[in-house]
PDB file of N, CA and C in Angstrom:
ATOM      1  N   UNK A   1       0.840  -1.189   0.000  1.00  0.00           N
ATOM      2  CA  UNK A   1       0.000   0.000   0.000  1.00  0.00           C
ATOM      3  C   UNK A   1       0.880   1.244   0.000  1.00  0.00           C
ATOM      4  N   UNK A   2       0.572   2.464  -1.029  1.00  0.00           N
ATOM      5  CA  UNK A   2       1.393   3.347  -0.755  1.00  0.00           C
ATOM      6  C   UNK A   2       0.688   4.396   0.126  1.00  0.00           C
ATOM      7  N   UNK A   3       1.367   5.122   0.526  1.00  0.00           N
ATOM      8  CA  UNK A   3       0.407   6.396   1.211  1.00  0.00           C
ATOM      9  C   UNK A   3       1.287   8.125   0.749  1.00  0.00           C
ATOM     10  N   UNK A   4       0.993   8.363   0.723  1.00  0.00           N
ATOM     11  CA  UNK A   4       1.021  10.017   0.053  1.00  0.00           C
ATOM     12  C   UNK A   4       1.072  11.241   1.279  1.00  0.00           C
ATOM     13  N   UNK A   5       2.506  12.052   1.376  1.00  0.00           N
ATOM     14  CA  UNK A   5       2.220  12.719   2.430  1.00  0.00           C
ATOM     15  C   UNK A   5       2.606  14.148   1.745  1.00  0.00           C
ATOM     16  N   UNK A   6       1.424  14.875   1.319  1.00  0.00           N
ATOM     17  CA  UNK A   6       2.061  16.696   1.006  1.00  0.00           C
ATOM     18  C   UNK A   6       2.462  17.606   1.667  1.00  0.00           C
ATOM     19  N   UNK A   7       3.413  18.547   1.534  1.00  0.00           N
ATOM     20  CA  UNK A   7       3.915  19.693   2.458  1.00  0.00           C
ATOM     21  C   UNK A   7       4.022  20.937   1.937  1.00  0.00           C
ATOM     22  N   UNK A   8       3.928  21.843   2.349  1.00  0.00           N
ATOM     23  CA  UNK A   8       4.787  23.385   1.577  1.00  0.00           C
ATOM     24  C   UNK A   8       3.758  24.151   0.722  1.00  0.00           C
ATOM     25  N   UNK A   9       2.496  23.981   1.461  1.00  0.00           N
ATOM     26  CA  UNK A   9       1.639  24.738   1.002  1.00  0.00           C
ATOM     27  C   UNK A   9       1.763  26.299   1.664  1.00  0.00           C
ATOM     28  N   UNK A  10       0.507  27.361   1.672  1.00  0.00           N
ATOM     29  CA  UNK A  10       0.781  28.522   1.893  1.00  0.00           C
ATOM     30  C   UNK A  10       0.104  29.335   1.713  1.00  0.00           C
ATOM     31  N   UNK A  11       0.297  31.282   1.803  1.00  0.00           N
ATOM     32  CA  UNK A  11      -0.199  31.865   1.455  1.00  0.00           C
ATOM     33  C   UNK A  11       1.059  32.917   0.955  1.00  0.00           C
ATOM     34  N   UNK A  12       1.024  32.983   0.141  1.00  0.00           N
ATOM     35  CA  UNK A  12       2.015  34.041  -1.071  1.00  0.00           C
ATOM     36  C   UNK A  12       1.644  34.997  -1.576  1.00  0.00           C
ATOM     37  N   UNK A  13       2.362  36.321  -2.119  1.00  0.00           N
ATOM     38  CA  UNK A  13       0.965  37.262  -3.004  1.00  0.00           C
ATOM     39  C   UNK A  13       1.701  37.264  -4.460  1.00  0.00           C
ATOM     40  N   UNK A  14       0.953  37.435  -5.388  1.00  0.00           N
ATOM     41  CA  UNK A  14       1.101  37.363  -6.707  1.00  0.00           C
ATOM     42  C   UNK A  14       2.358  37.690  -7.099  1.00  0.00           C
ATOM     43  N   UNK A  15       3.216  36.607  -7.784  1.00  0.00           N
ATOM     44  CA  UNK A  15       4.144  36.521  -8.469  1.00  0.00           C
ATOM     45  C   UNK A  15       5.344  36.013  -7.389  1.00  0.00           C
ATOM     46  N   UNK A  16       5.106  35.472  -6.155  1.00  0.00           N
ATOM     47  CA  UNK A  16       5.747  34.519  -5.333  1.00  0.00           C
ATOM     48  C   UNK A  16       5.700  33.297  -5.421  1.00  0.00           C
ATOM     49  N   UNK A  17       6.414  32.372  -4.855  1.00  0.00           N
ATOM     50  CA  UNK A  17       6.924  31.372  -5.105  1.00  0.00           C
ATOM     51  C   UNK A  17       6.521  30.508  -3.982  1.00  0.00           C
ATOM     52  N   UNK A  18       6.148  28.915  -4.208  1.00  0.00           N
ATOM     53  CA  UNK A  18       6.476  27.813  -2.943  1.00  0.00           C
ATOM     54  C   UNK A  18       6.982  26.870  -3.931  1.00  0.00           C
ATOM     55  N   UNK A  19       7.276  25.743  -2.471  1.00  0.00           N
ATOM     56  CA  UNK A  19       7.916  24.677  -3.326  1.00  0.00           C
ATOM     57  C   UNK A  19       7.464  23.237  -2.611  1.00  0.00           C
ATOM     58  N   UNK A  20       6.438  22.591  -3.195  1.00  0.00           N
ATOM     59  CA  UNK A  20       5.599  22.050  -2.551  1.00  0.00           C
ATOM     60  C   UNK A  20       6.257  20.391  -2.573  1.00  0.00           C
ATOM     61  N   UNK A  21       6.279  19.907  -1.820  1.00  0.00           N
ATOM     62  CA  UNK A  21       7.068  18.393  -1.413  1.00  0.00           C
ATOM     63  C   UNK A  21       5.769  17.040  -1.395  1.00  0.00           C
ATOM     64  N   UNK A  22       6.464  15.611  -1.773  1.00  0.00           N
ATOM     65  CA  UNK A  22       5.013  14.862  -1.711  1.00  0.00           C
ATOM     66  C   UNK A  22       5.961  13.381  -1.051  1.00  0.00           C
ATOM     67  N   UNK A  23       5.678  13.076  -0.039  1.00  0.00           N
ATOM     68  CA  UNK A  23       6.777  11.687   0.417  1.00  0.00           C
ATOM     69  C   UNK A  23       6.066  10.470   0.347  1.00  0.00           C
ATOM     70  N   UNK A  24       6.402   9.890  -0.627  1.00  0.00           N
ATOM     71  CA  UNK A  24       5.650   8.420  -0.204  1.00  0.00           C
ATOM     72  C   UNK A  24       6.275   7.197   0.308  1.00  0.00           C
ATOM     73  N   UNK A  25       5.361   6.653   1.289  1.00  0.00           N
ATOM     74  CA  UNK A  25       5.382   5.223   1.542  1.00  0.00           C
ATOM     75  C   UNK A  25       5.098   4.230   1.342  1.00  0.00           C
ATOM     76  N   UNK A  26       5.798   3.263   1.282  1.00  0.00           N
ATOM     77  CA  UNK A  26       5.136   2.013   0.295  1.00  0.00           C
ATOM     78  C   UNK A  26       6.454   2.051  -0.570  1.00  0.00           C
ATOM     79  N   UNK A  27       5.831   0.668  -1.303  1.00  0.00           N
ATOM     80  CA  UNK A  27       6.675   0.548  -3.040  1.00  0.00           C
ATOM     81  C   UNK A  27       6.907   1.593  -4.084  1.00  0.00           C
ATOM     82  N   UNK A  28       7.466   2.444  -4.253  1.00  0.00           N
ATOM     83  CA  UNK A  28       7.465   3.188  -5.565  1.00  0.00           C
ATOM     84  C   UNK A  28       8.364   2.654  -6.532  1.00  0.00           C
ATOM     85  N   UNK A  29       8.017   2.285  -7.706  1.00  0.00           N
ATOM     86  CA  UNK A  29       8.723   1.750  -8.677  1.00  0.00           C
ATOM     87  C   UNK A  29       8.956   2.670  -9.450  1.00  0.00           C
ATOM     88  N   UNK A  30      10.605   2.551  -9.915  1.00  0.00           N
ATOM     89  CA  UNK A  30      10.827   4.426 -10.705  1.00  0.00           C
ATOM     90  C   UNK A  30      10.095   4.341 -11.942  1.00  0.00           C
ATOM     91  N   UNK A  31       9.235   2.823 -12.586  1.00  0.00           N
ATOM     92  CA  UNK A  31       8.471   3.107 -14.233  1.00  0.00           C
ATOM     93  C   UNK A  31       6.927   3.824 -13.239  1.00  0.00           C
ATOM     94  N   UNK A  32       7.033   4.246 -11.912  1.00  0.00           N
ATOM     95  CA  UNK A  32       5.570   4.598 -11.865  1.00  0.00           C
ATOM     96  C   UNK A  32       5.557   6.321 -12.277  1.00  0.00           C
ATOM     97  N   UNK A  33       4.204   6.785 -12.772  1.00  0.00           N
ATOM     98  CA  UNK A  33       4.135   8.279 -12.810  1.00  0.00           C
ATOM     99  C   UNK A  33       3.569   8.997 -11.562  1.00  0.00           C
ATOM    100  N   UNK A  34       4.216   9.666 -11.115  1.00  0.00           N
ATOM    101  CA  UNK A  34       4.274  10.647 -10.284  1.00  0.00           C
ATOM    102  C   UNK A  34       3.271  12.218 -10.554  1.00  0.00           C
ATOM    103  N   UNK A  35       2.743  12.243  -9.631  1.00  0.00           N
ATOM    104  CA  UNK A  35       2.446  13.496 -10.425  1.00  0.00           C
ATOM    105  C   UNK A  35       1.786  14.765  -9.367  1.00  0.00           C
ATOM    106  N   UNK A  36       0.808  15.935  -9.635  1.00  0.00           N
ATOM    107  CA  UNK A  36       0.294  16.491  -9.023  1.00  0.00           C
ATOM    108  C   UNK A  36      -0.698  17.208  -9.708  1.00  0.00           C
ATOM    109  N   UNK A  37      -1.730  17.648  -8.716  1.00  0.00           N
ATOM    110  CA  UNK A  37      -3.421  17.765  -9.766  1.00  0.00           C
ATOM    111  C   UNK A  37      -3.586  18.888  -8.090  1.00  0.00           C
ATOM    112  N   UNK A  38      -4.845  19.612  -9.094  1.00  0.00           N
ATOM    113  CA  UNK A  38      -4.922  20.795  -7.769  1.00  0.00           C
ATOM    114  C   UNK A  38      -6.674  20.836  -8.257  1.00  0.00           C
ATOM    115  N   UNK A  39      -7.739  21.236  -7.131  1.00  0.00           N
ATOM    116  CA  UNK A  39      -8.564  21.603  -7.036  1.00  0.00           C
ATOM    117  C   UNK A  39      -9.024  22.722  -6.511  1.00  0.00           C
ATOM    118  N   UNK A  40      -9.982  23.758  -7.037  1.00  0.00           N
ATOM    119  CA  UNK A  40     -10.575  24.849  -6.757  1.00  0.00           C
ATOM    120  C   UNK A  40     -11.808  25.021  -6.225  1.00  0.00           C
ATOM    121  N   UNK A  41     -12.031  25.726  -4.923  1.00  0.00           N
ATOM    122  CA  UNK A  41     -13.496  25.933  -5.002  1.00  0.00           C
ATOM    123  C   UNK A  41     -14.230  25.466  -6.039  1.00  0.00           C
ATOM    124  N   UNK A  42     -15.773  24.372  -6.586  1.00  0.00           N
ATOM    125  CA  UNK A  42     -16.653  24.476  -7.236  1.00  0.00           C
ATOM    126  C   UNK A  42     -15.838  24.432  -8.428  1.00  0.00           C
ATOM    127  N   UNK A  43     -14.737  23.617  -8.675  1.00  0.00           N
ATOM    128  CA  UNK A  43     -14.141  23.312  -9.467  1.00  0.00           C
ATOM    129  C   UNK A  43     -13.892  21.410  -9.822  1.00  0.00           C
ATOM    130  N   UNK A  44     -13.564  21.017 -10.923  1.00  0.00           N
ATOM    131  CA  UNK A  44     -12.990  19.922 -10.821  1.00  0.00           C
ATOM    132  C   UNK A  44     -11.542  19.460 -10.479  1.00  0.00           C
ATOM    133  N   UNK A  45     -11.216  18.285 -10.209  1.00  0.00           N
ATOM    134  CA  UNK A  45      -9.864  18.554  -9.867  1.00  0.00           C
ATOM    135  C   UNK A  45      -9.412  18.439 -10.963  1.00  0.00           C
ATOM    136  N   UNK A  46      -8.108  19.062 -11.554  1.00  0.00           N
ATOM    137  CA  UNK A  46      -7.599  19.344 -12.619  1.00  0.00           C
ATOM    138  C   UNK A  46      -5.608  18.632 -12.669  1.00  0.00           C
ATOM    139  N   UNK A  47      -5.415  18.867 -13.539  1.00  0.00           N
ATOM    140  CA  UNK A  47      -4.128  18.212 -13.667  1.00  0.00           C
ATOM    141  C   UNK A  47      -2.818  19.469 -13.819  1.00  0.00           C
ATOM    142  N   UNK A  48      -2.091  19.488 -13.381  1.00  0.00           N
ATOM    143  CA  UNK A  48      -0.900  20.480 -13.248  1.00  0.00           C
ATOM    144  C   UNK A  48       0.322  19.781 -13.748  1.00  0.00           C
ATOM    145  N   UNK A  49       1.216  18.402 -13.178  1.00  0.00           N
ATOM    146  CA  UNK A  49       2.333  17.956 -13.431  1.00  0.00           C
ATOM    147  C   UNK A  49       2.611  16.567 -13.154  1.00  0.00           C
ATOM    148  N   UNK A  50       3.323  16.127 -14.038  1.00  0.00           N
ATOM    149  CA  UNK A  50       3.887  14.992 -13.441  1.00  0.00           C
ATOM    150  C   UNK A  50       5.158  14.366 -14.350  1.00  0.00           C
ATOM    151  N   UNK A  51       5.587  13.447 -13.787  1.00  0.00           N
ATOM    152  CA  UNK A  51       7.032  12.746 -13.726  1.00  0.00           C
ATOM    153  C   UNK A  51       6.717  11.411 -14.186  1.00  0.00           C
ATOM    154  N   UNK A  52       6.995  10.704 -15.458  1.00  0.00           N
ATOM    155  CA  UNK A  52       7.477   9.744 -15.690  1.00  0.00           C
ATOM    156  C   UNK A  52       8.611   9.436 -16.431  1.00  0.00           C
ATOM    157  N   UNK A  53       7.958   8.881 -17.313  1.00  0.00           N
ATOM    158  CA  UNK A  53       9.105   8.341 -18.703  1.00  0.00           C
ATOM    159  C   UNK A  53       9.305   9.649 -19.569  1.00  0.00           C
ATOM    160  N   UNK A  54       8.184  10.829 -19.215  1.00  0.00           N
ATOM    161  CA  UNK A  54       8.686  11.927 -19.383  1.00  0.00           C
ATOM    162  C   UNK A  54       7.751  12.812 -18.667  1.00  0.00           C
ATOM    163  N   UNK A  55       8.313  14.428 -18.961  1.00  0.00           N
ATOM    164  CA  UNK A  55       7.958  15.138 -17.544  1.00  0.00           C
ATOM    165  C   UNK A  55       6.603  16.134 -19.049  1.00  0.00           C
ATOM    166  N   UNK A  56       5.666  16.274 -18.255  1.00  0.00           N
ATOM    167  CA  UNK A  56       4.720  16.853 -18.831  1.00  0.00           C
ATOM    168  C   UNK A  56       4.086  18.127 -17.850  1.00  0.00           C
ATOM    169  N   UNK A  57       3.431  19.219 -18.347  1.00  0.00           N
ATOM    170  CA  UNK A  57       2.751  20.021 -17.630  1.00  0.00           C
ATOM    171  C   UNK A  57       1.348  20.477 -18.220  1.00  0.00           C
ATOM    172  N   UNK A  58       0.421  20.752 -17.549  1.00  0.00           N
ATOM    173  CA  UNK A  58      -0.921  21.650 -18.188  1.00  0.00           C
ATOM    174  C   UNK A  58      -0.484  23.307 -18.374  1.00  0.00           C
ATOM    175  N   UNK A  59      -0.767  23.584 -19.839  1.00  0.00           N
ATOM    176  CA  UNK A  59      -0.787  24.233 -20.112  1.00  0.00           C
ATOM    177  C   UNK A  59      -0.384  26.226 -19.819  1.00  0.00           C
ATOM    178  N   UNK A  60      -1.285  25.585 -18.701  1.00  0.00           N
ATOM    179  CA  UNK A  60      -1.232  27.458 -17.925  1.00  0.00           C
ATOM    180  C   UNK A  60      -0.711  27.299 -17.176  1.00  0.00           C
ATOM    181  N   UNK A  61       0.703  26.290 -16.833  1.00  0.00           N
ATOM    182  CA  UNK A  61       1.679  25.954 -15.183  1.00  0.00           C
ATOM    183  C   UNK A  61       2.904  25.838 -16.586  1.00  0.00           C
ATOM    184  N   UNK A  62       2.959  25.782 -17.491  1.00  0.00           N
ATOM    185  CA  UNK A  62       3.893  25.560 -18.016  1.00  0.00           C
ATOM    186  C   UNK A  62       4.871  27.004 -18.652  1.00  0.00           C
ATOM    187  N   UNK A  63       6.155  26.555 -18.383  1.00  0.00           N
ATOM    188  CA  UNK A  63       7.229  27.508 -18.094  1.00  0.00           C
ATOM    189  C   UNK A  63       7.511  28.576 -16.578  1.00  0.00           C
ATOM    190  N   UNK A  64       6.208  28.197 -15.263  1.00  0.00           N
ATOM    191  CA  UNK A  64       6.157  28.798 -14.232  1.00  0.00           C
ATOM    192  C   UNK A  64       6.154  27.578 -13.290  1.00  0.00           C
ATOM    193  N   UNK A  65       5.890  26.642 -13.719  1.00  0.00           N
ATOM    194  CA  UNK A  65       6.027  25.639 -12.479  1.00  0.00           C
ATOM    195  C   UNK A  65       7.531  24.194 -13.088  1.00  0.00           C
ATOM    196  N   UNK A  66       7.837  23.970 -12.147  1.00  0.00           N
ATOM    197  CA  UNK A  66       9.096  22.701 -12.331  1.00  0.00           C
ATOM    198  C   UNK A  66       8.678  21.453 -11.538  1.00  0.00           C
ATOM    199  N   UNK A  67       8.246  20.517 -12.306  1.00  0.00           N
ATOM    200  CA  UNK A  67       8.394  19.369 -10.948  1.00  0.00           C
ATOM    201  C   UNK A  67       9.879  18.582 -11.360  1.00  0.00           C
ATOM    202  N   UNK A  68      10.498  17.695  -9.970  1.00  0.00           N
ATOM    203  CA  UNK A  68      11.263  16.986  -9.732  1.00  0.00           C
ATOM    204  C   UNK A  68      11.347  16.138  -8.870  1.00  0.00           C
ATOM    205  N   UNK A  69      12.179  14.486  -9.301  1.00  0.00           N
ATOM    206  CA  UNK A  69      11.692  14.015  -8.369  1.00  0.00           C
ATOM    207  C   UNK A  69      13.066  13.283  -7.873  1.00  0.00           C
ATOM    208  N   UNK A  70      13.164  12.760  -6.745  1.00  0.00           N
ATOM    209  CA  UNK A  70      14.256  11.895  -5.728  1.00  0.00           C
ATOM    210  C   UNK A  70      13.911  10.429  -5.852  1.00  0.00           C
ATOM    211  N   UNK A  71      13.975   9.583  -7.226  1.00  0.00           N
ATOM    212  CA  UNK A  71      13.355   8.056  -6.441  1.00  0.00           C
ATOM    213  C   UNK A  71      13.987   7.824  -5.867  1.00  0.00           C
ATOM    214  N   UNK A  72      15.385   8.001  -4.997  1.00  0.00           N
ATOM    215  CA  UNK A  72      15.932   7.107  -3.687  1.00  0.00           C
ATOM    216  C   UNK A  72      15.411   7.921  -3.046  1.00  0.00           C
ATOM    217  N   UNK A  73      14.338   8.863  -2.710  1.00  0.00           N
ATOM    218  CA  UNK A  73      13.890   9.259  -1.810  1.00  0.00           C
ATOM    219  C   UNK A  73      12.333   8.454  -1.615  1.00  0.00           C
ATOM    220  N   UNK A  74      11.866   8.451  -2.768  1.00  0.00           N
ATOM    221  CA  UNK A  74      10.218   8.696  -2.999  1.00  0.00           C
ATOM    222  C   UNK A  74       9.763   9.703  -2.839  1.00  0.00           C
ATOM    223  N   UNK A  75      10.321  10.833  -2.939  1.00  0.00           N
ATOM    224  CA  UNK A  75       9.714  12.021  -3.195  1.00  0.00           C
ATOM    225  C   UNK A  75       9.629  12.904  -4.336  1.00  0.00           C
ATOM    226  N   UNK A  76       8.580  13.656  -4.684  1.00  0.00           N
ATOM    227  CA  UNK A  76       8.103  14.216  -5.873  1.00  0.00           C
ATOM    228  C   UNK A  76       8.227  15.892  -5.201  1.00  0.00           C
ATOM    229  N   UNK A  77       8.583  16.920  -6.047  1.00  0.00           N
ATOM    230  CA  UNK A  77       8.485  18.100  -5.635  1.00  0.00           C
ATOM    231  C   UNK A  77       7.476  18.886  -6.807  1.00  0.00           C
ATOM    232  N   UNK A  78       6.910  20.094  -5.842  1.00  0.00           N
ATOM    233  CA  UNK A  78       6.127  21.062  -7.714  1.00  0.00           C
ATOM    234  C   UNK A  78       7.186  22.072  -7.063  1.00  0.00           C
ATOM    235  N   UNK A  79       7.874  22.944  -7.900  1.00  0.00           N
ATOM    236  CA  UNK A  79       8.408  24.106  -7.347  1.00  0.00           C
ATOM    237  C   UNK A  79       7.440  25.226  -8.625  1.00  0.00           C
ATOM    238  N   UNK A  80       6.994  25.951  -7.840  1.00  0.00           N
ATOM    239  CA  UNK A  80       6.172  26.969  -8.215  1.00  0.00           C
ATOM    240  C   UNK A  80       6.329  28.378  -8.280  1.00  0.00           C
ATOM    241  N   UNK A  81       6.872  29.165  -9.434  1.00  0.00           N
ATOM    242  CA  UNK A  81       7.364  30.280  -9.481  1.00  0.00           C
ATOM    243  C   UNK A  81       6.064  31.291 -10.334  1.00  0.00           C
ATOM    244  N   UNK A  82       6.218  32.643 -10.138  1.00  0.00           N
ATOM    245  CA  UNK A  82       5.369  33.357 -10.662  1.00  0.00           C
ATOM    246  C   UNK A  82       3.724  33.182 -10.450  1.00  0.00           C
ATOM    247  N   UNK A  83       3.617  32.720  -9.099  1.00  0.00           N
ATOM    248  CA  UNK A  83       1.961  32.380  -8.686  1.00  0.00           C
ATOM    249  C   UNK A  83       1.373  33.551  -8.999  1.00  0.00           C
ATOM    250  N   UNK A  84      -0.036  33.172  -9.512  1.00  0.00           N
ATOM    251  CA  UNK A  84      -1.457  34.164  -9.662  1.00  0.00           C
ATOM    252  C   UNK A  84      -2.147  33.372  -8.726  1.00  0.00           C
ATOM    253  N   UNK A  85      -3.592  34.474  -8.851  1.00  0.00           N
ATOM    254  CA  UNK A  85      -4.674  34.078  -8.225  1.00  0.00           C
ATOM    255  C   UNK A  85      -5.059  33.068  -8.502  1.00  0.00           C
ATOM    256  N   UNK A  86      -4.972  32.761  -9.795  1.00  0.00           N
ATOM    257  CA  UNK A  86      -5.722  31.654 -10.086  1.00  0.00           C
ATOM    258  C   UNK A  86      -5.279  30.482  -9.855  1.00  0.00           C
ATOM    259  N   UNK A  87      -4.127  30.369  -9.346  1.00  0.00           N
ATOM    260  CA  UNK A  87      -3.353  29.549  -9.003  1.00  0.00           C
ATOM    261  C   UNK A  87      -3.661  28.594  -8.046  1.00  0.00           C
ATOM    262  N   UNK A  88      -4.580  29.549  -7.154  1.00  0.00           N
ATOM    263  CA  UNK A  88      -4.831  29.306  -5.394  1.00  0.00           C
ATOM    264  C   UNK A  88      -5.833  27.994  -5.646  1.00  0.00           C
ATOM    265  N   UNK A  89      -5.902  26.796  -4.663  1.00  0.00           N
ATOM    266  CA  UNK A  89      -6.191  25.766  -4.856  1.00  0.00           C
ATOM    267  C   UNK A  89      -5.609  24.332  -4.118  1.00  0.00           C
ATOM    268  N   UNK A  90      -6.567  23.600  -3.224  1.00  0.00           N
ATOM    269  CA  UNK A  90      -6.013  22.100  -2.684  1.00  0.00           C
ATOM    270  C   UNK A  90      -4.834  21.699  -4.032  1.00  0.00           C
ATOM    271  N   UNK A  91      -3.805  21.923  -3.827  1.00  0.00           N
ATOM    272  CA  UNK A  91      -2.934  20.614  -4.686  1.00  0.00           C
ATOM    273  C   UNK A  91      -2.475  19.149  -4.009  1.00  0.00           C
ATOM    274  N   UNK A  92      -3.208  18.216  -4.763  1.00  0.00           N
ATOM    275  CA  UNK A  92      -2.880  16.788  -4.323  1.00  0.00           C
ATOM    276  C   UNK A  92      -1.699  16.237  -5.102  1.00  0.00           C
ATOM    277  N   UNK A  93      -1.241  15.296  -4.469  1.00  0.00           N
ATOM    278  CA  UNK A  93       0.088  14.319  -5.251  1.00  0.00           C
ATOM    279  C   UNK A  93      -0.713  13.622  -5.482  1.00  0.00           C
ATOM    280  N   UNK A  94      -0.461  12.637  -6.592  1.00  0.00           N
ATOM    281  CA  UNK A  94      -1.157  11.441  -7.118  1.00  0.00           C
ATOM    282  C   UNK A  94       0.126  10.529  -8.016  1.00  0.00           C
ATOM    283  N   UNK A  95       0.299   9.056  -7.668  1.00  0.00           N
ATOM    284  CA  UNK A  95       1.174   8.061  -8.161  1.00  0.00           C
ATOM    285  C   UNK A  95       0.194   7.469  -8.777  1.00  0.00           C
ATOM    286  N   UNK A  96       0.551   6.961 -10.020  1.00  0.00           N
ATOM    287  CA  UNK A  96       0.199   6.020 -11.006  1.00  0.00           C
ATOM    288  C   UNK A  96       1.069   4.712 -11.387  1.00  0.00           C
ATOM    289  N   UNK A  97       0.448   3.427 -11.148  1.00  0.00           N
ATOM    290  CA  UNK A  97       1.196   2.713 -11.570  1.00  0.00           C
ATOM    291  C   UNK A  97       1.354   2.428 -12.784  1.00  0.00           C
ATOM    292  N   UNK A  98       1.087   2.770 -13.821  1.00  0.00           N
ATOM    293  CA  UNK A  98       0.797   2.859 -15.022  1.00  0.00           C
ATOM    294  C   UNK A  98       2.109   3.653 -15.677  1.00  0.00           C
ATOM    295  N   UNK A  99       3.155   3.668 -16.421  1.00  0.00           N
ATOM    296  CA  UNK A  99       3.980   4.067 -16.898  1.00  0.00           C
ATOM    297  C   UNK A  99       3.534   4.690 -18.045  1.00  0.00           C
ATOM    298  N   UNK A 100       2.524   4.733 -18.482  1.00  0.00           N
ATOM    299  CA  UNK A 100       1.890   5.802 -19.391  1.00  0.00           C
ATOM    300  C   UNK A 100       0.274   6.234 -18.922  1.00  0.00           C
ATOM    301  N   UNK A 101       0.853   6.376 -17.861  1.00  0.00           N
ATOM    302  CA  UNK A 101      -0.372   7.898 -17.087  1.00  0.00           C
ATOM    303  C   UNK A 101      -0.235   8.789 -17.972  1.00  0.00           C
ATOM    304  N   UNK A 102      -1.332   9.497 -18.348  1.00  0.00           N
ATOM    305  CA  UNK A 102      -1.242  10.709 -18.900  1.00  0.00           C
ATOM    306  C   UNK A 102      -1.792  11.900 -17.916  1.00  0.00           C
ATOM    307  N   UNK A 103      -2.946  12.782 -18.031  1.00  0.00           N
ATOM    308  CA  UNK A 103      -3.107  13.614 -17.088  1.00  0.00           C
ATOM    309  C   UNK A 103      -4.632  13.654 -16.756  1.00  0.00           C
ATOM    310  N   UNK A 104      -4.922  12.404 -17.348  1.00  0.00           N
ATOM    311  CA  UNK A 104      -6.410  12.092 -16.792  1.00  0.00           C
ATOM    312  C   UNK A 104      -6.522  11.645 -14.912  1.00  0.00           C
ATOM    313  N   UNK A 105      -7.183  11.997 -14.247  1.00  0.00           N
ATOM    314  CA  UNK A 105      -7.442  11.571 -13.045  1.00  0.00           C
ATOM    315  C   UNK A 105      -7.865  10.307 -12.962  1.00  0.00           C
ATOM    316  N   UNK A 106      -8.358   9.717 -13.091  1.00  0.00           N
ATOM    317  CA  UNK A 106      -8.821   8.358 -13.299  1.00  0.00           C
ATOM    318  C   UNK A 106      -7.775   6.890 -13.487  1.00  0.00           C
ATOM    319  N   UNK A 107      -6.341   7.966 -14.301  1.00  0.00           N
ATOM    320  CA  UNK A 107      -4.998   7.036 -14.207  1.00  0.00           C
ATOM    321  C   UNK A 107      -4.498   6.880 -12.749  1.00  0.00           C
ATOM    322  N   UNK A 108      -4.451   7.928 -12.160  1.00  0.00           N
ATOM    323  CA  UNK A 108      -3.857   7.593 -10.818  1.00  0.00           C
ATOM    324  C   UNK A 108      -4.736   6.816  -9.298  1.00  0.00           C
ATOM    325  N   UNK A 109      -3.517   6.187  -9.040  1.00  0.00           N
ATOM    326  CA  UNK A 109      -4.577   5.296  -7.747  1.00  0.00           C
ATOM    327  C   UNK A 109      -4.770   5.664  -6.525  1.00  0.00           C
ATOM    328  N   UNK A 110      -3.182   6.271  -6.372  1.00  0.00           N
ATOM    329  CA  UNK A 110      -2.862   6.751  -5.334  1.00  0.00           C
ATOM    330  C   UNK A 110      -3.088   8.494  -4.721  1.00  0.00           C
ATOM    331  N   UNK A 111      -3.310   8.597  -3.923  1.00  0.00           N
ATOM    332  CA  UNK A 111      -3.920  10.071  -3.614  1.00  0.00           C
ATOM    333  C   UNK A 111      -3.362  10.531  -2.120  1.00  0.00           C
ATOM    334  N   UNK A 112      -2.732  12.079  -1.836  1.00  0.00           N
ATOM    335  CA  UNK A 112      -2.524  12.144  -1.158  1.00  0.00           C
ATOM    336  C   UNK A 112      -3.814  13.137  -0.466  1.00  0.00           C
ATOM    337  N   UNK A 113      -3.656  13.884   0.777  1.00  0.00           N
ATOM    338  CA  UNK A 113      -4.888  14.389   1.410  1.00  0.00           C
ATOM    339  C   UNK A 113      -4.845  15.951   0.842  1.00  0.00           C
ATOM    340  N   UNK A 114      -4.004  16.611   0.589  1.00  0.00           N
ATOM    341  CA  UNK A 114      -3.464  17.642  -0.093  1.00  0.00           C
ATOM    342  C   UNK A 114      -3.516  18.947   0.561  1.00  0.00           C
ATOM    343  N   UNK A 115      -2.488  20.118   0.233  1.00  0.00           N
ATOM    344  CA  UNK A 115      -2.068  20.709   0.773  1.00  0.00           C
ATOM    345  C   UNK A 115      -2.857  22.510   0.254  1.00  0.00           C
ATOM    346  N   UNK A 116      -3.144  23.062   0.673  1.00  0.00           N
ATOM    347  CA  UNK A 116      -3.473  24.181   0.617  1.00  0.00           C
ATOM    348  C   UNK A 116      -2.877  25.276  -0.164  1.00  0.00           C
ATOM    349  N   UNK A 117      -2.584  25.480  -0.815  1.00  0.00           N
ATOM    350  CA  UNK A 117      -1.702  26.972  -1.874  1.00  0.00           C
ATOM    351  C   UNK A 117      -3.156  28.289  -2.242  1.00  0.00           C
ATOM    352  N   UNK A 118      -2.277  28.964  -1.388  1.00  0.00           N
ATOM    353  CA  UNK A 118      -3.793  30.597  -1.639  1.00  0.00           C
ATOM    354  C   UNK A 118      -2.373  31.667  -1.971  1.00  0.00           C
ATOM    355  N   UNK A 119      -3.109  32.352  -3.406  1.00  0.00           N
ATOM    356  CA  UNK A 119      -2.097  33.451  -3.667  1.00  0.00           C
ATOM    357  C   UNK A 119      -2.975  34.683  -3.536  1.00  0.00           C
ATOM    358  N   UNK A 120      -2.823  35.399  -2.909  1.00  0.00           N
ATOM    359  CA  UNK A 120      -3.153  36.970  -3.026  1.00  0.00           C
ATOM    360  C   UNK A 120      -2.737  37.723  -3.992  1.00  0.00           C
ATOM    361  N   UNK A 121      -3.902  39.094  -4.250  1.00  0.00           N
ATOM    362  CA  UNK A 121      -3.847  39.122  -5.616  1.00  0.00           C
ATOM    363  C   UNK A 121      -3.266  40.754  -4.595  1.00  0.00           C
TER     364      UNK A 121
END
């Protein structure tokens, strides 16, 4: 069983930075995808980043956000530069055992409880 632990959430004001951490326990196998998905108020949860066989981002995080990851750690990082408002949002970690996860929710099994990120505008 893996379990999912997030950190390094916050409150920042527009165009600041966090750098959000995800530790897991359990088996992580380095063909698994790694990743992170954020939800909004009255929103769906949505997809932001992740780490496999290659590193992918959504669209409006891309060139402002970096993920990286430690497999002798089991840890996954988002480092998050140039936050907006819109930014603000639960971000969860999510592992996939699936080596071609893409950025559908439904690929990943694993879920962490997720961490809080609010940017002031």
């Amino acid at each position: 069983q893996v379990q999912l632990a997030e950190s390094g959430g916050g409150l920042v004001q527009t165009g600041g930075s966090l750098r959000l951490s995800c530790a897991a326990s359990g088996h992580i196998d380095s063909t698994y995808v790694m990743g992170w998905f954020r939800q909004a108020p009255g929103n769906d949860r949505e997809f932001v980043a992740a780490s496999g066989r290659r590193i992918f981002y959504a669209e409006d995080v891309q060139g402002r956000f970096t993920i990286s990851r430690d497999n002798a750690k089991n840890t996954v990082f988002l480092h998050m530069n140039s936050l907006i408002p819109d930014d603000s949002a639960i971000y969860y970690c999510a592992v996939s055992r699936s080596p071609s996860a893409s950025t559908d929710v439904g690929d990943y099994t694993y879920w962490g409880q997720g961490t809080q990120v609010s940017v002031s505008s």
